[in-house]
Protein backbone atom coordinates (compact mmCIF):
# COMPACT_ATOMS: atom_id res chain seq x y z
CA UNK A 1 90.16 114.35 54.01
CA UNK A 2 91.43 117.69 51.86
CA UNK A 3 93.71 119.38 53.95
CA UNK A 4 94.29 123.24 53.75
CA UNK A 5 97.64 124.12 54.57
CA UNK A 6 99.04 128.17 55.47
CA UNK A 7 101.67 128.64 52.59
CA UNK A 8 105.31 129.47 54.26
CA UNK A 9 105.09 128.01 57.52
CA UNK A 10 107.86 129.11 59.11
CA UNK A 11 110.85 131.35 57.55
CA UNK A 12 113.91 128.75 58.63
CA UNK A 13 112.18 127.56 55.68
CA UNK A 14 114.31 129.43 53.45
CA UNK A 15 117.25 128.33 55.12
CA UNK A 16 116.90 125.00 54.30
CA UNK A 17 116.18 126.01 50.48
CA UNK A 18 118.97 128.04 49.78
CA UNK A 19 121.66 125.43 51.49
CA UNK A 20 121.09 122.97 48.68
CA UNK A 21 123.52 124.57 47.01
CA UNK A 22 125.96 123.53 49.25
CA UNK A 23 125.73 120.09 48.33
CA UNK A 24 125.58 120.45 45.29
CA UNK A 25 122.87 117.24 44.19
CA UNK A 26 120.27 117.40 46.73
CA UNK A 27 117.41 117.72 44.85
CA UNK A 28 114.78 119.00 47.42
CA UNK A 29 112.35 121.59 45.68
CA UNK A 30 113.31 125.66 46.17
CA UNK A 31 109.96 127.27 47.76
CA UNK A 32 107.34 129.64 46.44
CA UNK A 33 108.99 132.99 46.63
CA UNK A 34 106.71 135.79 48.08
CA UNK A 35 105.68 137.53 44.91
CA UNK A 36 104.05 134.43 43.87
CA UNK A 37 102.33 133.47 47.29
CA UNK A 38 100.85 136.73 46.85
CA UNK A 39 99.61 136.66 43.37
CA UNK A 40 98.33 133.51 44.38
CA UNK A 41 95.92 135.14 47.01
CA UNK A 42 95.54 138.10 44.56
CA UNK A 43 93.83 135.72 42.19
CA UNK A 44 91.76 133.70 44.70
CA UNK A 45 89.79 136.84 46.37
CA UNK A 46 89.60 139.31 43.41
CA UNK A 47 92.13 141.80 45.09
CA UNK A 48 93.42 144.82 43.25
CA UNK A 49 96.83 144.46 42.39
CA UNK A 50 100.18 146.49 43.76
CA UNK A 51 103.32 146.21 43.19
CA UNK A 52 105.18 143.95 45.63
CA UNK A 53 108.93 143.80 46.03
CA UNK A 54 111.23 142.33 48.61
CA UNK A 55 114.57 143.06 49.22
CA UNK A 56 116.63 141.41 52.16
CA UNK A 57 120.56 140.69 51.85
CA UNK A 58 121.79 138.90 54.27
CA UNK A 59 123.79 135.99 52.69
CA UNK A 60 126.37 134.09 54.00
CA UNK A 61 128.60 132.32 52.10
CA UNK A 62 129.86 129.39 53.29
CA UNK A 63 132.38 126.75 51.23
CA UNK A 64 136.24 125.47 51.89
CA UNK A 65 137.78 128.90 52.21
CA UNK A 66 135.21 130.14 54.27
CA UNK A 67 135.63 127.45 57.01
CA UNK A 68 138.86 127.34 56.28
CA UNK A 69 139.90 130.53 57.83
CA UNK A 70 137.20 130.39 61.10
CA UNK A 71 139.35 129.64 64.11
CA UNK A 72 138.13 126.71 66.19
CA UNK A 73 138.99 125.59 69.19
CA UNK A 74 139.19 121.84 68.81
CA UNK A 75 137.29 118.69 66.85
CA UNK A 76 134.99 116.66 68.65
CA UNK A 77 134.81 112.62 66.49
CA UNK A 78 132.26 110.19 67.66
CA UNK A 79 132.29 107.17 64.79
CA UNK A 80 131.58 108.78 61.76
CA UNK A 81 130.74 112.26 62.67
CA UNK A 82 132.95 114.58 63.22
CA UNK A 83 132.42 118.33 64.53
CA UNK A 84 134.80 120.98 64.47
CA UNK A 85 133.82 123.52 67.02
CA UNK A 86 134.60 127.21 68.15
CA UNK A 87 135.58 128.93 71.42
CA UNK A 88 133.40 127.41 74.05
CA UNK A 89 131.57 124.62 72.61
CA UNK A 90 133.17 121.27 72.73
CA UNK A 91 129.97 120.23 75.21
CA UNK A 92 127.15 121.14 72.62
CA UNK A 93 129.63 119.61 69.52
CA UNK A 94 130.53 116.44 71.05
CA UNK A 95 126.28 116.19 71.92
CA UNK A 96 125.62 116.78 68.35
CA UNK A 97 128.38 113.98 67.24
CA UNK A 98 126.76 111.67 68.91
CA UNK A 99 123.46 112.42 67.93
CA UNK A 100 124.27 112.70 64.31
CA UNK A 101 126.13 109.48 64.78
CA UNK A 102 123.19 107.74 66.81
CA UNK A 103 120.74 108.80 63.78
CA UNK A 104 123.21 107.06 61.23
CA UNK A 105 123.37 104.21 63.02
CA UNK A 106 119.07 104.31 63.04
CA UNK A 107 119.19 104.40 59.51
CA UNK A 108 121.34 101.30 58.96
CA UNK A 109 120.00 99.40 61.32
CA UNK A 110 116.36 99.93 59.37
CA UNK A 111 117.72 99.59 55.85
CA UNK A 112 120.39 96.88 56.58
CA UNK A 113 122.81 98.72 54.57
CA UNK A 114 126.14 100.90 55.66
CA UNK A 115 126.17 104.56 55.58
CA UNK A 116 130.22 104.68 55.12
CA UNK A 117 130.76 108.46 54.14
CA UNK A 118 131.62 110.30 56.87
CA UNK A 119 130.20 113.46 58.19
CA UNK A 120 131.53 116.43 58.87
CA UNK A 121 130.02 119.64 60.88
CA UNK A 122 131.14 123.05 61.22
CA UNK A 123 129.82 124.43 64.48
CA UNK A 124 130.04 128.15 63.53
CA UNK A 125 129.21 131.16 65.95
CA UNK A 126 126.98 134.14 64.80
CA UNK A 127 125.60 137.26 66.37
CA UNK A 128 122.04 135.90 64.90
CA UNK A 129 121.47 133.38 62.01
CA UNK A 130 122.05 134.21 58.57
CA UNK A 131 119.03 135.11 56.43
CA UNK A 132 120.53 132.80 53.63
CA UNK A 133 123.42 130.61 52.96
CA UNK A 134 125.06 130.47 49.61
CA UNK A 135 128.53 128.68 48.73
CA UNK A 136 129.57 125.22 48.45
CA UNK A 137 132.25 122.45 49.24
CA UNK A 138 134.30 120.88 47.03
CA UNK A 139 133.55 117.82 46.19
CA UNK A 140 135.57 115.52 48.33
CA UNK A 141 135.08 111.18 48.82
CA UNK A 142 136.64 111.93 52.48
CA UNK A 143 133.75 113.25 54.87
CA UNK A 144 130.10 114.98 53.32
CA UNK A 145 130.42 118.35 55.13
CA UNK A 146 128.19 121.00 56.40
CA UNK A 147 127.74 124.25 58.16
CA UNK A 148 125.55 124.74 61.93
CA UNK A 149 125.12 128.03 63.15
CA UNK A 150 125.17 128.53 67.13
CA UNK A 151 123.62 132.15 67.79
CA UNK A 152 125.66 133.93 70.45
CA UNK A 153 124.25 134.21 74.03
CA UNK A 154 121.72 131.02 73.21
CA UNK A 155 124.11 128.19 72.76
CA UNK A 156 123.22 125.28 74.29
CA UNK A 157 122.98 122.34 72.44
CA UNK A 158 118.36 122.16 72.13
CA UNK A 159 118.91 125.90 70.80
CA UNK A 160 121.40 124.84 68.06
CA UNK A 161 119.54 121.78 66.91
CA UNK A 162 116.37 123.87 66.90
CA UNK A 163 117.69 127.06 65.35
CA UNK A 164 119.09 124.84 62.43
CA UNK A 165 116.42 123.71 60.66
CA UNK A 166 118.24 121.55 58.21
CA UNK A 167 119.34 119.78 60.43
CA UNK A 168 119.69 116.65 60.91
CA UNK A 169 117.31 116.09 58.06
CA UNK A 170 119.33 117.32 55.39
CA UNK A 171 122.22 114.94 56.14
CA UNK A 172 120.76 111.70 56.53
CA UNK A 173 118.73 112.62 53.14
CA UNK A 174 122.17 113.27 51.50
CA UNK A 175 123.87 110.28 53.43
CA UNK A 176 121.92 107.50 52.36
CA UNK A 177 121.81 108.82 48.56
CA UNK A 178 125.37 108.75 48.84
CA UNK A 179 125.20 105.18 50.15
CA UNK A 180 122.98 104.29 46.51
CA UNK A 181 125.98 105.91 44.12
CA UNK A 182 129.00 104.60 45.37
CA UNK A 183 130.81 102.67 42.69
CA UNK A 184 132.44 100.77 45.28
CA UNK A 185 129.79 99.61 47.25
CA UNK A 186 126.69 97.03 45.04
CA UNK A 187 124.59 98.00 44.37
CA UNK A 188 125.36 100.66 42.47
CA UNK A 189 122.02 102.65 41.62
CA UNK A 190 122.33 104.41 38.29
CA UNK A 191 120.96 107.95 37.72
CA UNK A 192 120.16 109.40 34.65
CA UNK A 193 123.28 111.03 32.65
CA UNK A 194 122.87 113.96 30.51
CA UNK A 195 126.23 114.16 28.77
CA UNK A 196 125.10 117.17 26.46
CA UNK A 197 122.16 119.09 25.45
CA UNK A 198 120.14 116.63 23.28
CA UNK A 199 122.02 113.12 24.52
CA UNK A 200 120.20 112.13 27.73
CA UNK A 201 120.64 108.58 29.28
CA UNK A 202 117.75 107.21 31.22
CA UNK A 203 118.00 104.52 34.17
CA UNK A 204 114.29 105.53 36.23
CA UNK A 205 116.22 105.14 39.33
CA UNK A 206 115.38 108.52 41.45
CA UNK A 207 112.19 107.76 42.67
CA UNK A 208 114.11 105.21 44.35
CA UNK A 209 117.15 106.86 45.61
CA UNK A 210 114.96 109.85 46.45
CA UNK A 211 112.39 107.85 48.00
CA UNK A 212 115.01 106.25 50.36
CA UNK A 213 116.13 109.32 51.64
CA UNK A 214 113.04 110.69 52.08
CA UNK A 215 112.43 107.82 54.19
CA UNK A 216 115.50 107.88 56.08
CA UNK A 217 114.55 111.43 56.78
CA UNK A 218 111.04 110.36 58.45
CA UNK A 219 112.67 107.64 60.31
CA UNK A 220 115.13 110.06 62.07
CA UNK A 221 112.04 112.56 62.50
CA UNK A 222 110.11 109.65 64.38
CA UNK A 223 113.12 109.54 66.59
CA UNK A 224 113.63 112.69 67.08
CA UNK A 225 109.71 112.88 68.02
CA UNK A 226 110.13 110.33 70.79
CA UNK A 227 112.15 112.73 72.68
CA UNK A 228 110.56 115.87 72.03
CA UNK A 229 108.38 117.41 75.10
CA UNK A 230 105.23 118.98 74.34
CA UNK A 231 105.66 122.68 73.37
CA UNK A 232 109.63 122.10 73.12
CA UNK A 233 112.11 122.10 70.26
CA UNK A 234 109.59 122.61 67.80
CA UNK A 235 111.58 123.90 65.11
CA UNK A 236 113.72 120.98 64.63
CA UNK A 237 109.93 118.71 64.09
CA UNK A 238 108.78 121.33 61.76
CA UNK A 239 111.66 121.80 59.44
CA UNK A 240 111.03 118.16 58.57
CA UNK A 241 106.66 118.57 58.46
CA UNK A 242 107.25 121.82 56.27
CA UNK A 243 108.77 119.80 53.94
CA UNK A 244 107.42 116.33 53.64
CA UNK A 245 104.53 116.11 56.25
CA UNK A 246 102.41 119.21 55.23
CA UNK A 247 102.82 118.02 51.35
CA UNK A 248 100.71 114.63 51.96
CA UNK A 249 103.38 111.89 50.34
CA UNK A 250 100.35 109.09 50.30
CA UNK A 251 97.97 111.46 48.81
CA UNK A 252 100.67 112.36 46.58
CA UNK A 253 101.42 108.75 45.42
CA UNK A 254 97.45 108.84 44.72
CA UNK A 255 97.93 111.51 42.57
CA UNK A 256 100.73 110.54 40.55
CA UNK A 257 100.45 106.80 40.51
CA UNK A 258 102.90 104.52 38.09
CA UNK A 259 104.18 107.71 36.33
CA UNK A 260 106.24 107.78 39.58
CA UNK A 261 108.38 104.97 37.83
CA UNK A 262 109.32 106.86 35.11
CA UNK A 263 110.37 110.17 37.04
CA UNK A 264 113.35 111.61 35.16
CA UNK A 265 116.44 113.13 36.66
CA UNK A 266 115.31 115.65 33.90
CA UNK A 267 112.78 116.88 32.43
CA UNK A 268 109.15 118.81 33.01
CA UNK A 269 108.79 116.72 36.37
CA UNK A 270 112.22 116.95 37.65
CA UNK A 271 111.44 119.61 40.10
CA UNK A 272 107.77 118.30 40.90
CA UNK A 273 106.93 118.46 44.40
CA UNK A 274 104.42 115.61 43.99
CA UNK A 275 107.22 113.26 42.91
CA UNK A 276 109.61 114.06 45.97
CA UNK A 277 106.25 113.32 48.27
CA UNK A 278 104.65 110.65 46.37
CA UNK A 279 108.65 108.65 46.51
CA UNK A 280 108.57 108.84 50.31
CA UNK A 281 104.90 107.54 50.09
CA UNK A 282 105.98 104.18 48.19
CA UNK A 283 107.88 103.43 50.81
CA UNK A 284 105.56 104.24 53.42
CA UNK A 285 102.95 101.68 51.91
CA UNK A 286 105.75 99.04 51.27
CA UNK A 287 106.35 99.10 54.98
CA UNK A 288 102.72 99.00 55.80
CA UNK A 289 101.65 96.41 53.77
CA UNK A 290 104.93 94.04 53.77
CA UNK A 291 105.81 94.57 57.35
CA UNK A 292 109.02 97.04 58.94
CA UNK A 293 111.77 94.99 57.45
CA UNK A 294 110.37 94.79 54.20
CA UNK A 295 113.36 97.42 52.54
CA UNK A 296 115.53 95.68 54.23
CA UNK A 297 114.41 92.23 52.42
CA UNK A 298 114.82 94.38 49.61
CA UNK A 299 118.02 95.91 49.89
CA UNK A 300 119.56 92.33 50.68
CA UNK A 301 118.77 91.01 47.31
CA UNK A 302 119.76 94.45 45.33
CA UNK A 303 123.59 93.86 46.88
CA UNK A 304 123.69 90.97 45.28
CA UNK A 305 123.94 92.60 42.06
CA UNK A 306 126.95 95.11 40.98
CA UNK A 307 124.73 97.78 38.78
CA UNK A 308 120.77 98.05 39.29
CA UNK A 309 118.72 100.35 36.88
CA UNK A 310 114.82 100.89 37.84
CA UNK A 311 113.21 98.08 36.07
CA UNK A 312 115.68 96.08 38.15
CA UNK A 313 114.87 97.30 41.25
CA UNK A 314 111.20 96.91 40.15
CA UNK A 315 111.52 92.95 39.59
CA UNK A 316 113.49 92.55 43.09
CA UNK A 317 110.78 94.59 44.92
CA UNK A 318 108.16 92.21 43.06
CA UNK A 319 110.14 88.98 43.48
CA UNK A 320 111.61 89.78 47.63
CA UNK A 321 107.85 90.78 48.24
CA UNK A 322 105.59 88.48 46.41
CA UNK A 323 104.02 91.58 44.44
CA UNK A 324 103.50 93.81 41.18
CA UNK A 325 104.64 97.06 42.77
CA UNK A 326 103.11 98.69 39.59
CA UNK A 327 99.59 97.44 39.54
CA UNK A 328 99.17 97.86 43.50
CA UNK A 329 100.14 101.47 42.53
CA UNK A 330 98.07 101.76 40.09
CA UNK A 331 95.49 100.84 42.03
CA UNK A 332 95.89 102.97 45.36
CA UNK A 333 93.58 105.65 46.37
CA UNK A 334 93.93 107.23 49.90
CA UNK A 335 90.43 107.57 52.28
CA UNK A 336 89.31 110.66 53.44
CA UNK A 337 87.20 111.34 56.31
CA UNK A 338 85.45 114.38 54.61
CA UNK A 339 87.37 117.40 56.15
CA UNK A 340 89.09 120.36 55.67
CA UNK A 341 91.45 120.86 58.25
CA UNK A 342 94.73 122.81 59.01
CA UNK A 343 97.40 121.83 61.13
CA UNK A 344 98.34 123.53 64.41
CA UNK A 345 101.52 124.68 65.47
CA UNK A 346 101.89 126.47 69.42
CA UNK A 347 102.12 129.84 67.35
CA UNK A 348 98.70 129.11 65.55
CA UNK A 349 97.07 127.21 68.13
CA UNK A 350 97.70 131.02 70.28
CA UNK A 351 96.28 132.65 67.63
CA UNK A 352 93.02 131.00 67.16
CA UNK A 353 92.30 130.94 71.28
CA UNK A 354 93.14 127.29 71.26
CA UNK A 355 93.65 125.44 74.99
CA UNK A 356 95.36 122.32 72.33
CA UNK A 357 98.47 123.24 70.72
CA UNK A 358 99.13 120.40 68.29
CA UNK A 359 96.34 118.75 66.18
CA UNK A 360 93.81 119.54 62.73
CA UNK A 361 91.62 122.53 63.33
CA UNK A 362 88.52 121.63 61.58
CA UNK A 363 87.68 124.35 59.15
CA UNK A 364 85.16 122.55 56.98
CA UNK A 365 82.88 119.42 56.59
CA UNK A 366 81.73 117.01 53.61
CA UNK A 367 78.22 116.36 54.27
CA UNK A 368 78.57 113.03 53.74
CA UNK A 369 81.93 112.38 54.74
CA UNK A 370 82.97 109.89 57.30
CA UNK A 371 83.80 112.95 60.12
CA UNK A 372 80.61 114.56 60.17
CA UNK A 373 78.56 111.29 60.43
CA UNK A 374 81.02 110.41 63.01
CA UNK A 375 79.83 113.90 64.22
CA UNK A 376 82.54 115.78 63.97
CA UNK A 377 81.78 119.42 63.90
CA UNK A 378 83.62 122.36 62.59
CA UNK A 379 86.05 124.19 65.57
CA UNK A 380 87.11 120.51 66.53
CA UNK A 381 90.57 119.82 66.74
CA UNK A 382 91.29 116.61 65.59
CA UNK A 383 94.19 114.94 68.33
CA UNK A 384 93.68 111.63 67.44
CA UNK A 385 92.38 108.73 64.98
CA UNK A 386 92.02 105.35 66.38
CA UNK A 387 95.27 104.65 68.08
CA UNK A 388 97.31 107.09 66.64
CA UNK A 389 98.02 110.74 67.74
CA UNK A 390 97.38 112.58 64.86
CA UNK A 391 99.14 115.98 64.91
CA UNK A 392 100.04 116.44 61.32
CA UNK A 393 98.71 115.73 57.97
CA UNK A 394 101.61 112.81 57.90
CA UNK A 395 99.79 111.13 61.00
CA UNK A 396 96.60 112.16 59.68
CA UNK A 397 97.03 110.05 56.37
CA UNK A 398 98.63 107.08 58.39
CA UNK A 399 95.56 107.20 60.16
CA UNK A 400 93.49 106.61 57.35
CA UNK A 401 95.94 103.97 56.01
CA UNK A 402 95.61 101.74 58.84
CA UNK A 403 92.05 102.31 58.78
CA UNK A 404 91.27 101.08 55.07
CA UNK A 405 92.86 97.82 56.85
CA UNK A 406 89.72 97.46 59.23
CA UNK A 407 86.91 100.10 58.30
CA UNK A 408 86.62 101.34 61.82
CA UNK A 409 87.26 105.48 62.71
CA UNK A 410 87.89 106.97 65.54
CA UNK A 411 88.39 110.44 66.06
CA UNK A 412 89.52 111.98 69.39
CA UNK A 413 88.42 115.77 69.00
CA UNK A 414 89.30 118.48 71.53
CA UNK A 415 85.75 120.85 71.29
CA UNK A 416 86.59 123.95 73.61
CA UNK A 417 88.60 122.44 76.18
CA UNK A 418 86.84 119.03 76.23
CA UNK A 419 88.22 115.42 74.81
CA UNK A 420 85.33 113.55 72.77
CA UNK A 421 85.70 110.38 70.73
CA UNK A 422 83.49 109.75 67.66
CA UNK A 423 83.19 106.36 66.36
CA UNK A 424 81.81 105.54 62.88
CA UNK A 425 81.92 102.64 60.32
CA UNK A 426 83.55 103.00 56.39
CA UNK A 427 82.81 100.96 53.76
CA UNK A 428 85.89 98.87 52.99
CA UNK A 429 86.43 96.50 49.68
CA UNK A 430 85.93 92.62 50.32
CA UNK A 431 89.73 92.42 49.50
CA UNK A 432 91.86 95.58 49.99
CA UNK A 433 94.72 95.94 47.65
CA UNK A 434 97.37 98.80 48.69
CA UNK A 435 94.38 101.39 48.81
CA UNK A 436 91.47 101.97 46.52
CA UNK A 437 89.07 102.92 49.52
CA UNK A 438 86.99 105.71 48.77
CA UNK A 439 85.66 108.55 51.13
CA UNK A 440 82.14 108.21 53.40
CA UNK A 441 80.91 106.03 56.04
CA UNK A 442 77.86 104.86 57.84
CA UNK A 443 76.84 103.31 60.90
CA UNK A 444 78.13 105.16 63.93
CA UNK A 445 79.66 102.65 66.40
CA UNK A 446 79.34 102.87 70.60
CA UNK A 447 81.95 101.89 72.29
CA UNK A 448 85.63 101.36 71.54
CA UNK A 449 86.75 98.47 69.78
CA UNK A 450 90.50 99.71 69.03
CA UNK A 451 90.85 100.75 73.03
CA UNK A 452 91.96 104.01 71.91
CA UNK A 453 91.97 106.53 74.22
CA UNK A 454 92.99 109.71 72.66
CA UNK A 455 95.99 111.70 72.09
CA UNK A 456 98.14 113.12 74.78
């Protein structure tokens, strides 16, 4: 299934961009600036050109002095994260230290491994949030800090979390990277050193370390998912799908494949957004295919070891899991149904008429794809594959994951107000390695098999 995604889905965007450089080593990608989006479409459709310039200052800078002179009214500690607050919100700061510390203690129960920096937050109030963020903290083996901005007359605690959209994505990523580099704490995973301009020292650790945190990020985003009502808090899901779950991380460890194993902390592909995606998709198909506590089997064996470089952490993936990480790479290939398809957000959903807020509007069918035998037709929204409610490209490609395991497809389509569910049958290899399922199907099926009903 291609999928056709609207460039610069939502401005917070930009946010979340520009406050890498507070932390000075996150290495999440900057975003197409708006000159290039447009000679982008320029080039597509043939338009006559213009000159296009942008101009909007509105930077706050944010680093030790900066907090340090902001009066606040108290500090609000729940285990490791701590929130200093101003006038007024010790109710919506002590909610967010025990969310931040709740999601910590997610991500270590998952990965089996401590998260031992501790976190602090700036709750900061504004007359309306800040069109950038520049600055920085000093670098400091006490607490990994960061600002949130509460917007004055809308601060309750759903409004922060959802006006923020770095958050809380941004510090688990950083968190458990932290967790990887700590010379005190095996294993210690070593980056790549560049100690001058021709002297560079490889280790092929980051799509590991990267990888992890990318994870940790879509664990918290399943959690925070669970609690989410319909139509609500969407910000805080989307600040997470804008970044990993519109870019396709299986379909980007398709495309990249075993170079993935030699990504350098450096270089041509140091910045690639393929790499950042196609990390979190490794670990995505290790989980499938090995089972849920298959890092954790992982990161058992790499403490027993003081310093770990990536062929390292290649032979105790192979070795814990009974595999050749490498050739089942090599060898993966993601199905597609045969679609072009966007997905929907409320705002879209409004603007195309939609009853459905959350699904894939079909915008285009492969005539001999799995979706249009299925019969599929362009208009559908796509709510639902088999047993999962598909609402992004992330659950979109799980989807199809699952069903390279079994060769049955289900899709649950809303078609003008109406819920219909589409059976067909792909054609799935004998024995299925991680992947290597191509696109099609035949033979539609009656009835359901899987017992799914459809999303929401």
């Amino acid at each position: 299934m291609t999928m056709q995604l609207p460039r610069g889905v939502w401005s917070g965007l930009s946010l979340l961009s520009l406050l890498l450089i507070l932390l000075g080593g996150c290495e999440t990608l900057e975003q197409q600036s708006a000159t290039e989006t447009y000679e982008d479409f320029r080039n597509q459709t043939e338009k006559a050109p213009f000159n296009v310039t942008f101009n909007y200052d509105d930077a706050v800078v944010v680093d030790d002095s900066y907090v340090a002179t902001q009066y606040y009214e108290g500090t609000v500690k729940v285990g490791r994260a701590e929130v200093a607050f101003q006038a007024g919100m010790k109710e919506q700061a002590g909610e967010m230290a025990m969310e931040m510390e709740e999601y910590i203690a997610h991500i270590e129960r998952h990965f089996g491994r401590t998260l031992e920096t501790p976190v602090r937050a700036y709750l900061l109030r504004r007359d309306y949030m800040p069109g950038s963020v520049t600055g920085g903290f000093a670098p400091t083996n006490s607490a990994f800090q960061f600002p949130l901005f509460a917007i004055e007359g809308n601060e309750d605690f759903e409004t922060i979390r959802s006006s923020n959209p770095f958050y809380p994505y941004m510090f688990i990523h950083e968190l458990t990277k932290l967790s990887l580099v700590d010379p005190a704490r095996p294993p210690l995973i070593l980056a790549d050193q560049k100690t001058g301009p021709m002297m560079k020292t490889h280790y092929f650790t980051r799509w590991f370390r990267e990888g992890l945190a990318n994870y940790a990020e879509l664990l918290v985003y399943e959690k925070m998912r669970e609690r989410v009502v319909e139509g609500e808090n969407y910000t805080a899901l989307s600040s997470f799908e804008s970044n990993h779950v519109f870019q396709q991380p299986l379909s980007a460890l398709a495309k990249v494949g075993p170079a993935l194993f030699s990504w350098e902390d450096f270089g041509e592909n140091a910045q690639n957004r393929d790499y950042y995606n196609a990390a979190m998709g490794l670990f995505i198909l290790l989980e499938h295919r090995y089972g849920e506590d298959a890092i954790r089997k992982v990161m058992d064996q790499l403490e027993t070891q003081y310093y770990v470089d990536g062929q390292v952490i290649l032979n105790t993936i192979n070795a814990t899991l009974g595999t050749n990480i490498e050739q089942e790479v090599q060898g993966f290939d993601l199905m597609t149904a045969g679609a072009q398809a966007s997905p929907l957000s409320p705002a879209t959903a409004k603007n195309f008429g939609l009853a459905v807020q959350k699904g894939l509007y079909v915008n285009a069918l492969t005539e001999t794809g799995a979706a249009q035998s299925a019969g599929v037709q362009r208009g559908d929204v796509i709510i639902g594959i088999n047993r999962r409610t598909v609402t992004n490209n992330l659950d979109y490609e799980m989807a199809m994951l699952e069903a390279q395991d079994h060769g049955n497809l289900y899709f649950t389509v809303d078609r003008l107000g109406e819920r219909h569910t589409l059976g067909v049958k792909v054609n799935v290899p004998t024995v299925a390695p991680m992947g290597g399922i191509g696109g099609g199907g035949s033979g539609v099926i009656s009835g359901d098999v899987l017992g799914f009903t459809g999303g929401e």
